[in-house]
C-alpha atoms as a PDB file:
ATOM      1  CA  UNK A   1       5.104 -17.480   7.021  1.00  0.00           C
ATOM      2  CA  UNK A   2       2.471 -14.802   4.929  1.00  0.00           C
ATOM      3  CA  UNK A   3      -0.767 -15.690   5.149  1.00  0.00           C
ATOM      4  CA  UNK A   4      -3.037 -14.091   2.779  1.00  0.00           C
ATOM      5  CA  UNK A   5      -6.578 -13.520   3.903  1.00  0.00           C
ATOM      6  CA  UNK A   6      -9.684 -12.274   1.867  1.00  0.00           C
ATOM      7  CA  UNK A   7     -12.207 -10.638   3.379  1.00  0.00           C
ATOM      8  CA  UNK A   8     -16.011 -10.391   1.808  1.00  0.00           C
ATOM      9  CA  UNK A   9     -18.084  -7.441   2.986  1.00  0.00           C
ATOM     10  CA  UNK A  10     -21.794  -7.901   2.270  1.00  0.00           C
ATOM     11  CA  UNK A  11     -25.305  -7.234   3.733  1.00  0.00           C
ATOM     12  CA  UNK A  12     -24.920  -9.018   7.239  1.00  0.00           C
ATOM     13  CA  UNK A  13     -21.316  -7.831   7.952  1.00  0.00           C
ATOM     14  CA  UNK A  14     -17.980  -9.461   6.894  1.00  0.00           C
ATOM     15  CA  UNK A  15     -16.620 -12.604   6.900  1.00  0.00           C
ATOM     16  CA  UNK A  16     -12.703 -14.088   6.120  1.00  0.00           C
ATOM     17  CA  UNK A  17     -11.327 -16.747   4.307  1.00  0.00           C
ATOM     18  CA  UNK A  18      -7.315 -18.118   4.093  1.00  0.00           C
ATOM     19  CA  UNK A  19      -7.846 -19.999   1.072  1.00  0.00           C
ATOM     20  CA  UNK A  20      -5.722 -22.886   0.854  1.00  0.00           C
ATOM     21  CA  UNK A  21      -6.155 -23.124   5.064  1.00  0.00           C
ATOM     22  CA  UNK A  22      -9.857 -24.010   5.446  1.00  0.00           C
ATOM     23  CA  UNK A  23     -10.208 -21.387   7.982  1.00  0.00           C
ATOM     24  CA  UNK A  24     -13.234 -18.887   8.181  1.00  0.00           C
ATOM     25  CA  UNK A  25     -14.012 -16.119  10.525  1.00  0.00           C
ATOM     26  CA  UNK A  26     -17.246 -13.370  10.629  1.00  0.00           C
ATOM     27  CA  UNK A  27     -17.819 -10.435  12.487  1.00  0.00           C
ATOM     28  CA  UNK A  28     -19.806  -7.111  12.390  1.00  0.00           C
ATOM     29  CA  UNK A  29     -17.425  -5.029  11.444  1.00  0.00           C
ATOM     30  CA  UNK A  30     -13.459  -5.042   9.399  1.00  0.00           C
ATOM     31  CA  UNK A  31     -11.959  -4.577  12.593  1.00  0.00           C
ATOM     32  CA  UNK A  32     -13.571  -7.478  14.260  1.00  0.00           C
ATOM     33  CA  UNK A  33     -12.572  -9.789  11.449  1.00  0.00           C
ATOM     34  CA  UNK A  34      -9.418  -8.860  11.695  1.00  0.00           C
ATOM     35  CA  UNK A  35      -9.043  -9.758  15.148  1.00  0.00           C
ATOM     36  CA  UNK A  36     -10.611 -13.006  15.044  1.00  0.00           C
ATOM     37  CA  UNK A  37      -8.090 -14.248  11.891  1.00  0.00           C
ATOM     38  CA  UNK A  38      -4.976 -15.239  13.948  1.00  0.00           C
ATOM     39  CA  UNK A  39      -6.989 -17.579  16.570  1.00  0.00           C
ATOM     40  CA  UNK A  40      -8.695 -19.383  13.484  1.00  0.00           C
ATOM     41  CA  UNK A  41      -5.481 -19.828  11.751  1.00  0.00           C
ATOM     42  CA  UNK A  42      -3.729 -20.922  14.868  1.00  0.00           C
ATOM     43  CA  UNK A  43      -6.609 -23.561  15.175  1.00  0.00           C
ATOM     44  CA  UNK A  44      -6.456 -24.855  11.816  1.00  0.00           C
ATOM     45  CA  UNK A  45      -2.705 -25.437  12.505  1.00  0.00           C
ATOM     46  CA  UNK A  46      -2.635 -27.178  15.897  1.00  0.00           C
ATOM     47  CA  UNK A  47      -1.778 -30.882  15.160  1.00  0.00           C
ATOM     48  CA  UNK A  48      -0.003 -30.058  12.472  1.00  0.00           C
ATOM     49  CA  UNK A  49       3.754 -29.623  11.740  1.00  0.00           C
ATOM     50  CA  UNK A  50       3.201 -26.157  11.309  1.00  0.00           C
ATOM     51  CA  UNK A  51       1.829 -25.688  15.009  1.00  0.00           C
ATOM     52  CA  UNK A  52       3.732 -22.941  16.781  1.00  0.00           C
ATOM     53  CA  UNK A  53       4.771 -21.744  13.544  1.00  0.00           C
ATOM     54  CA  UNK A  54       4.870 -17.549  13.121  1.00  0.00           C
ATOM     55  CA  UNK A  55       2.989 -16.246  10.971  1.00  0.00           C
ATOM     56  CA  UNK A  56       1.831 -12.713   9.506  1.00  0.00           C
ATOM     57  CA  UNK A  57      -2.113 -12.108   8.058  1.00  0.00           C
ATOM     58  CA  UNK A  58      -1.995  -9.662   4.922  1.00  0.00           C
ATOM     59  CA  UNK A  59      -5.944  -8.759   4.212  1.00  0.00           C
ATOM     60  CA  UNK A  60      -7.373  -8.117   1.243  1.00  0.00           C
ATOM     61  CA  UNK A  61     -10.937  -6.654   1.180  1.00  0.00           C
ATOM     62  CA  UNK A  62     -12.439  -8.011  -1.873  1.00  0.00           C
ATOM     63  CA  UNK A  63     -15.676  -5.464  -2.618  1.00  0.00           C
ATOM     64  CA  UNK A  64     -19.065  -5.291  -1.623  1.00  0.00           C
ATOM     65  CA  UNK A  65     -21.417  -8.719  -3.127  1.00  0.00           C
ATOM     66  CA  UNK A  66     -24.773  -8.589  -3.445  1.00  0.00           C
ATOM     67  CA  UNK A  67     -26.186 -12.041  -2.232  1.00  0.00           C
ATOM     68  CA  UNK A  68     -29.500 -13.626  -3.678  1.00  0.00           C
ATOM     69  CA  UNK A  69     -31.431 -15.360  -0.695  1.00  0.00           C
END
């Protein structure tokens, strides 16, 4: 099952979204993100029919934002 993931890259680092999944993930660096993906997907399917399931991540690194605080 594909699983397309964005990731945002801004000030404090990066962070990952599977829209459609509800499940986010941050880290310092692209790499770390990346990593961190397939245990947040796996958590956002345990209890549901799709637990167990494979699946495969594509990432798409969406570019840099600029965030107003």
């Amino acid at each position: 099952m594909p699983i397309h993931v964005l990731v945002h890259h801004n000030e404090d680092g990066y962070w990952a979204e599977a829209p459609g999944f509800g499940c986010f993930t941050q880290g310092n660096s692209l790499r770390e993100v990346q990593a961190r993906m397939p245990e947040a997907v796996e958590l956002m399917l345990e209890g549901t029919p799709l637990e167990g399931a494979e699946f495969r991540l594509s990432f798409e690194l969406l570019p840099f934002e600029v965030i107003d605080a």
